[in-house]
C-alpha atoms as a PDB file:
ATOM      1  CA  UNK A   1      27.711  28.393  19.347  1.00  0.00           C
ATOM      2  CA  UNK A   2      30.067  31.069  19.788  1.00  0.00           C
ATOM      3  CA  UNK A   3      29.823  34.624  19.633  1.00  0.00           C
ATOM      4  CA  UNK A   4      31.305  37.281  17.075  1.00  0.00           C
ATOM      5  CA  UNK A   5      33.918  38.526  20.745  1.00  0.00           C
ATOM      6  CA  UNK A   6      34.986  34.238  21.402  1.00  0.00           C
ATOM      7  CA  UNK A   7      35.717  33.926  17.328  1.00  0.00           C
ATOM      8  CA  UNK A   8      38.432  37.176  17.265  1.00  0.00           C
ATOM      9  CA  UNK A   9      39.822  36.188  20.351  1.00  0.00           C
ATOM     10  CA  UNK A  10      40.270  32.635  18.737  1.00  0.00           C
ATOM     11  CA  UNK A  11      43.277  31.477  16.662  1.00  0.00           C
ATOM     12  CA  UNK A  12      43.700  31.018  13.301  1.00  0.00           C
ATOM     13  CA  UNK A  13      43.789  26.794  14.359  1.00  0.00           C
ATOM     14  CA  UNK A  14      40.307  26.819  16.012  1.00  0.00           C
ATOM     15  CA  UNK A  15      37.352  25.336  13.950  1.00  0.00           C
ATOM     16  CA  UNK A  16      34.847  28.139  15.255  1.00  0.00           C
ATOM     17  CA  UNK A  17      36.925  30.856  14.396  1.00  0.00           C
ATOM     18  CA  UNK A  18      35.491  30.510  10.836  1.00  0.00           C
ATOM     19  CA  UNK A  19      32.855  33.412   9.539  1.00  0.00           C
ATOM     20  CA  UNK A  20      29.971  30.807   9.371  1.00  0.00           C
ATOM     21  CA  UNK A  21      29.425  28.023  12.064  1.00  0.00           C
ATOM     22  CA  UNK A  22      27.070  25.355  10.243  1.00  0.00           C
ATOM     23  CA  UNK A  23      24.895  22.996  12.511  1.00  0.00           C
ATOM     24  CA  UNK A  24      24.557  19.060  11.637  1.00  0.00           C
ATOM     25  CA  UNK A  25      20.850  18.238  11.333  1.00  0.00           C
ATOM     26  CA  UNK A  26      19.907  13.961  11.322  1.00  0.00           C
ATOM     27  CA  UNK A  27      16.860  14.273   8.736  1.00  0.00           C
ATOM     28  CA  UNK A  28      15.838  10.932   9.788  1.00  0.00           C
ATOM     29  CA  UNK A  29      15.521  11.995  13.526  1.00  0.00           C
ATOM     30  CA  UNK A  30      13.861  14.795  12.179  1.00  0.00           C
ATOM     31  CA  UNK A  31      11.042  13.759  10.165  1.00  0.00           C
ATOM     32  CA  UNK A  32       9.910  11.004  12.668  1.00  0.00           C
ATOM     33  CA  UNK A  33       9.795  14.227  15.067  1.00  0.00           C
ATOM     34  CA  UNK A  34       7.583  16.279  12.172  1.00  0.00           C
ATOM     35  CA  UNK A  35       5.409  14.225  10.360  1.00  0.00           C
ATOM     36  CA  UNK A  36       3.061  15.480   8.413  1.00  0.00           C
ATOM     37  CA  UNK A  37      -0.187  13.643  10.027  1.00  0.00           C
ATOM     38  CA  UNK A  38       0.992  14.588  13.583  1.00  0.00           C
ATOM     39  CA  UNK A  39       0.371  18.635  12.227  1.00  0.00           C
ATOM     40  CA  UNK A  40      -2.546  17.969  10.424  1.00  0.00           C
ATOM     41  CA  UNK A  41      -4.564  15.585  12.967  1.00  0.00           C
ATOM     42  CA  UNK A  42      -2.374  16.090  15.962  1.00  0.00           C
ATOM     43  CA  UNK A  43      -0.014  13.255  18.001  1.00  0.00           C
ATOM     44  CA  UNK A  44      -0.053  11.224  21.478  1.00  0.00           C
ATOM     45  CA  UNK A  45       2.457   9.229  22.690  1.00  0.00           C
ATOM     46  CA  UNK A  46       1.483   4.947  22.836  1.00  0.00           C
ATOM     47  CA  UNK A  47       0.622   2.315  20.381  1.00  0.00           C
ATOM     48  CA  UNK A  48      -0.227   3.299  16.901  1.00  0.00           C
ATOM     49  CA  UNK A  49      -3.957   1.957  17.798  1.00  0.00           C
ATOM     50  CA  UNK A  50      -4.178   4.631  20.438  1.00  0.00           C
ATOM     51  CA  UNK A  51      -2.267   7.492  19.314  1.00  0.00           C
ATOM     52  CA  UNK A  52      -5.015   9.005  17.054  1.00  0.00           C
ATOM     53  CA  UNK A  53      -8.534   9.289  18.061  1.00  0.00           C
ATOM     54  CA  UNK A  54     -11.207   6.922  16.919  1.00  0.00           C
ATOM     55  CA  UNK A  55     -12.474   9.922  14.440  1.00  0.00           C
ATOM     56  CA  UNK A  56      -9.208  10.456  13.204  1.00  0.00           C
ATOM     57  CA  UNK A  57      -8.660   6.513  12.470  1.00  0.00           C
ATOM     58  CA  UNK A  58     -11.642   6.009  10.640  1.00  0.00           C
ATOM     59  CA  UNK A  59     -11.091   8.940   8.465  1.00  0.00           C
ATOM     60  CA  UNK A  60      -7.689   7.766   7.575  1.00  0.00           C
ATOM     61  CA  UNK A  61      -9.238   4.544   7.081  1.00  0.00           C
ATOM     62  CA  UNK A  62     -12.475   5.504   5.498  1.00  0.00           C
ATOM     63  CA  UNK A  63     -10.233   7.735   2.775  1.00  0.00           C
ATOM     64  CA  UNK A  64      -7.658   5.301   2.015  1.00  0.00           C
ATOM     65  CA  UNK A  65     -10.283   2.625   1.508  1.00  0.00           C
ATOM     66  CA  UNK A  66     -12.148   5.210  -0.790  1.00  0.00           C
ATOM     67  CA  UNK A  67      -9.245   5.647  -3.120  1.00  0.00           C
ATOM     68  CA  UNK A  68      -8.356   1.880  -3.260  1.00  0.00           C
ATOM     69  CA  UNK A  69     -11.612   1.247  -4.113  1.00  0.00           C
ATOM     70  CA  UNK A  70     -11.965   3.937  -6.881  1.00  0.00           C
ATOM     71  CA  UNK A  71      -8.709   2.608  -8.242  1.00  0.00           C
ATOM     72  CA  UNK A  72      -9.809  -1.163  -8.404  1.00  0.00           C
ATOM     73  CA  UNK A  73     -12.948   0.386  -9.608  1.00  0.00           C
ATOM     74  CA  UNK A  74     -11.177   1.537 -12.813  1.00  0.00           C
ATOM     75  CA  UNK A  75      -8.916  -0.585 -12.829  1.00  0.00           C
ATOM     76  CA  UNK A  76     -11.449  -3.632 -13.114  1.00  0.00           C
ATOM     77  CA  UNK A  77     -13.468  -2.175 -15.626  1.00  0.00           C
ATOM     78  CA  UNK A  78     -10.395  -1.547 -17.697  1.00  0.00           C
ATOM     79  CA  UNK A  79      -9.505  -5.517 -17.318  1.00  0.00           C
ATOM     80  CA  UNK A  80     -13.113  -6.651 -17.833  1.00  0.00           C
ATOM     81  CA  UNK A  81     -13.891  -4.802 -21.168  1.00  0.00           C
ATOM     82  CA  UNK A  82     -10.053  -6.197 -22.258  1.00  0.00           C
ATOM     83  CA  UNK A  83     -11.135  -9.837 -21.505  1.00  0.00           C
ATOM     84  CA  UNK A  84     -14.814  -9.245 -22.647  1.00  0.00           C
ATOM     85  CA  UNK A  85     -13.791  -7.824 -25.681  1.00  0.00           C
ATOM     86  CA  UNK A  86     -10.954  -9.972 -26.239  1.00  0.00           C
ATOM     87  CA  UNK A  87     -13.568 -12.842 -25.446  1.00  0.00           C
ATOM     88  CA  UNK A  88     -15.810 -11.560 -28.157  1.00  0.00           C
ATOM     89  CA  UNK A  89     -13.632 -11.259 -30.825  1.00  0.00           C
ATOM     90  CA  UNK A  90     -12.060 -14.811 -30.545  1.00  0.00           C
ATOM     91  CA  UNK A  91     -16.116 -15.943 -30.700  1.00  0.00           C
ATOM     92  CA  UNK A  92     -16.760 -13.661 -33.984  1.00  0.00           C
ATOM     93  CA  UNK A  93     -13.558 -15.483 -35.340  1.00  0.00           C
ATOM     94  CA  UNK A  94     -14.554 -19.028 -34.556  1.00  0.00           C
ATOM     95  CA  UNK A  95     -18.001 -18.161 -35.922  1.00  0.00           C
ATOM     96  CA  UNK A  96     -17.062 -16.897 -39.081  1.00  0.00           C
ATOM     97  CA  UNK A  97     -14.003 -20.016 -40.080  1.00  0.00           C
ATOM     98  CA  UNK A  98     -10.891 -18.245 -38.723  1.00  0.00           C
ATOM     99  CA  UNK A  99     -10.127 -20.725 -36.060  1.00  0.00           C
ATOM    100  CA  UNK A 100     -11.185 -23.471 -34.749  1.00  0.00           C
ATOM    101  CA  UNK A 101     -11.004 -24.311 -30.979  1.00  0.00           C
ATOM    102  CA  UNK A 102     -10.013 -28.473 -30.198  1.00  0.00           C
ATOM    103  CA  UNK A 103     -12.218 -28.058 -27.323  1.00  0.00           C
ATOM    104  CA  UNK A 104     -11.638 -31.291 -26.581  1.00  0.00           C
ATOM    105  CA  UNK A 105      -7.940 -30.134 -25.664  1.00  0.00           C
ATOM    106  CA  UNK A 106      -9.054 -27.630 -24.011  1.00  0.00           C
ATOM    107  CA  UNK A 107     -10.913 -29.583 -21.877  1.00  0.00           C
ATOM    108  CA  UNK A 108      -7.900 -31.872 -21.298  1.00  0.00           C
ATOM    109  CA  UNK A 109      -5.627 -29.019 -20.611  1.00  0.00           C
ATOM    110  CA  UNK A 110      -8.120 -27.653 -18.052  1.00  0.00           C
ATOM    111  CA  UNK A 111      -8.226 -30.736 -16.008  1.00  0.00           C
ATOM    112  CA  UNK A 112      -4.453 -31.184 -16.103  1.00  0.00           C
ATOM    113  CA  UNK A 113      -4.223 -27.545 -14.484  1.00  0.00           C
ATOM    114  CA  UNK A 114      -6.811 -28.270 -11.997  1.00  0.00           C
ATOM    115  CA  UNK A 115      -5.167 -31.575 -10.742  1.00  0.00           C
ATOM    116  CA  UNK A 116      -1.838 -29.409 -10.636  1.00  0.00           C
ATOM    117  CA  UNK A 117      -3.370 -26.430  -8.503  1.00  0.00           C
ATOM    118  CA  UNK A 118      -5.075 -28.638  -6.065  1.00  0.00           C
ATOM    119  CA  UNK A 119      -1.620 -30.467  -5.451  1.00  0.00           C
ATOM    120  CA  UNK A 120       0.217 -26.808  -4.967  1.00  0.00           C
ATOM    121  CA  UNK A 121      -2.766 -25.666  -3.237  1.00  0.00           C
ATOM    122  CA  UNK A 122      -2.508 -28.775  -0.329  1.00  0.00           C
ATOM    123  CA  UNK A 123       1.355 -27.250   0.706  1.00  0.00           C
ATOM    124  CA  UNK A 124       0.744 -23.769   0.935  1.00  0.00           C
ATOM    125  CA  UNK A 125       4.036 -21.611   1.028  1.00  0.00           C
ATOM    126  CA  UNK A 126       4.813 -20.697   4.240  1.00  0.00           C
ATOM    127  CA  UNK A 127       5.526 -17.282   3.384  1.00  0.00           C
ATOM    128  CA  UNK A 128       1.707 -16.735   2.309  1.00  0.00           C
ATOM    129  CA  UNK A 129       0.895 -18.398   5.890  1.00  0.00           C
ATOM    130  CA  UNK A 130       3.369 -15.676   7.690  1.00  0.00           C
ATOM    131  CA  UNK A 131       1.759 -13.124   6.109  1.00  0.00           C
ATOM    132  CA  UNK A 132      -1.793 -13.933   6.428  1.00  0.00           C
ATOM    133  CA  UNK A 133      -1.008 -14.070   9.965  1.00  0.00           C
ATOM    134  CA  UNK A 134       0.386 -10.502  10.184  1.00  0.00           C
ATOM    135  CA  UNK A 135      -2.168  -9.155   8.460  1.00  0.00           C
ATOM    136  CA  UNK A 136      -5.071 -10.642  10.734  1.00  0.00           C
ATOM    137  CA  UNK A 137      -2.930  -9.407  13.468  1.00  0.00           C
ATOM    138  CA  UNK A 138      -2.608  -5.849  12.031  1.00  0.00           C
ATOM    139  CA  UNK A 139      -6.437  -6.013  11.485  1.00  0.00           C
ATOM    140  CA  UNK A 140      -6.768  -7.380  15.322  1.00  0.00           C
ATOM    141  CA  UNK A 141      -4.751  -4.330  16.539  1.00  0.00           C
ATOM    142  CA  UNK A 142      -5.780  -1.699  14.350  1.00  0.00           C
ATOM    143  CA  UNK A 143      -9.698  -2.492  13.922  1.00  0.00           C
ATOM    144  CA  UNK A 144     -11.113   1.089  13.846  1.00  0.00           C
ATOM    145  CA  UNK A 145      -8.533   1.841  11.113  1.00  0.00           C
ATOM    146  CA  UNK A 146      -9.087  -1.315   9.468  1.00  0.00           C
ATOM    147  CA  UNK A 147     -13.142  -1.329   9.570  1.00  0.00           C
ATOM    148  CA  UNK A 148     -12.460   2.428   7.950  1.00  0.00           C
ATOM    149  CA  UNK A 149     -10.846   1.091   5.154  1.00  0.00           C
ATOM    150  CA  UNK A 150     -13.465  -1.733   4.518  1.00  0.00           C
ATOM    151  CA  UNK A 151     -16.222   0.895   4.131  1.00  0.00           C
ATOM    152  CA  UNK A 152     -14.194   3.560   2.258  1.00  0.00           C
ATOM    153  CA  UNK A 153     -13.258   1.145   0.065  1.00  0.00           C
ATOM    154  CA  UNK A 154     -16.695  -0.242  -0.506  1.00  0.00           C
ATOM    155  CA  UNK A 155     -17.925   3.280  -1.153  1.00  0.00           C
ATOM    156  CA  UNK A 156     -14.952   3.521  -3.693  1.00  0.00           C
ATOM    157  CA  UNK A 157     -16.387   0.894  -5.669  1.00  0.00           C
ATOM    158  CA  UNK A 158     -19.928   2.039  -5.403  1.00  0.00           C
ATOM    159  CA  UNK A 159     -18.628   5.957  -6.666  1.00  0.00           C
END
């Protein structure tokens, strides 16, 4: 950076000769530099699995679990009283004469989709095989975090 004496003594032709001098920042560079958990819980340098202390990774753990849990929490109660309900109201209208179920088709139908799931079911998409594999690996590599989450999010569902 130059100083007010270089600028005058500069020509009119030289970029710092301007009043203001304006320094390029790379935001990407700088928020992997600043990030927000490295203030709050502090960083090391290594693997992920080893940069935070075992405290530190099961509270990160043990709080994301708890939310996830809460969520499916409220979430599943939402989608059970929806089904339930909807489940009890197509039973008060086949009670009372407003429809009537072929279960016999129903039964059919059922079996048809069965038969068709088990075929699916026998070749697999490889894409669900790739990523059950990362994630066992991710749980292999991180199991402090993981074991976290497993308990936060039991206690989600239990809150």
């Amino acid at each position: 950076m130059a100083t007010a004496d270089q600028r005058e003594d500069a020509g009119p032709d030289d970029p710092e000769s301007e009043d203001e001098v304006y320094e390029v920042v790379d935001l990407t560079e700088y928020a992997r530099r600043h990030q927000w958990w490295s203030r709050v819980f502090g960083s090391n340098s290594g693997p992920i699995a080893e940069k935070y202390s075992v405290a530190t990774q099961l509270m990160m753990g043990g709080v994301t679990g708890w939310c996830a849990g809460y969520v499916f929490q409220r979430v599943g109660k939402i989608a059970a009283t929806a089904v339930g309900g909807g489940f009890l109201l197509l039973q008060i209208a086949n009670h009372s004469g407003y429809v009537q179920v072929d279960w016999k088709k129903v039964e059919k139908d059922v079996n048809k989709a069965k038969k068709h799931l088990k075929k699916k079911a026998n070749k697999a998409a490889p894409e669900i095989n790739t990523f059950i594999e990362e994630a066992t690996d991710f749980i292999k590599r991180n199991i402090v975090l993981s074991s976290g989450f497993v308990g936060g999010f039991f206690l989600g569902l239990a809150s």
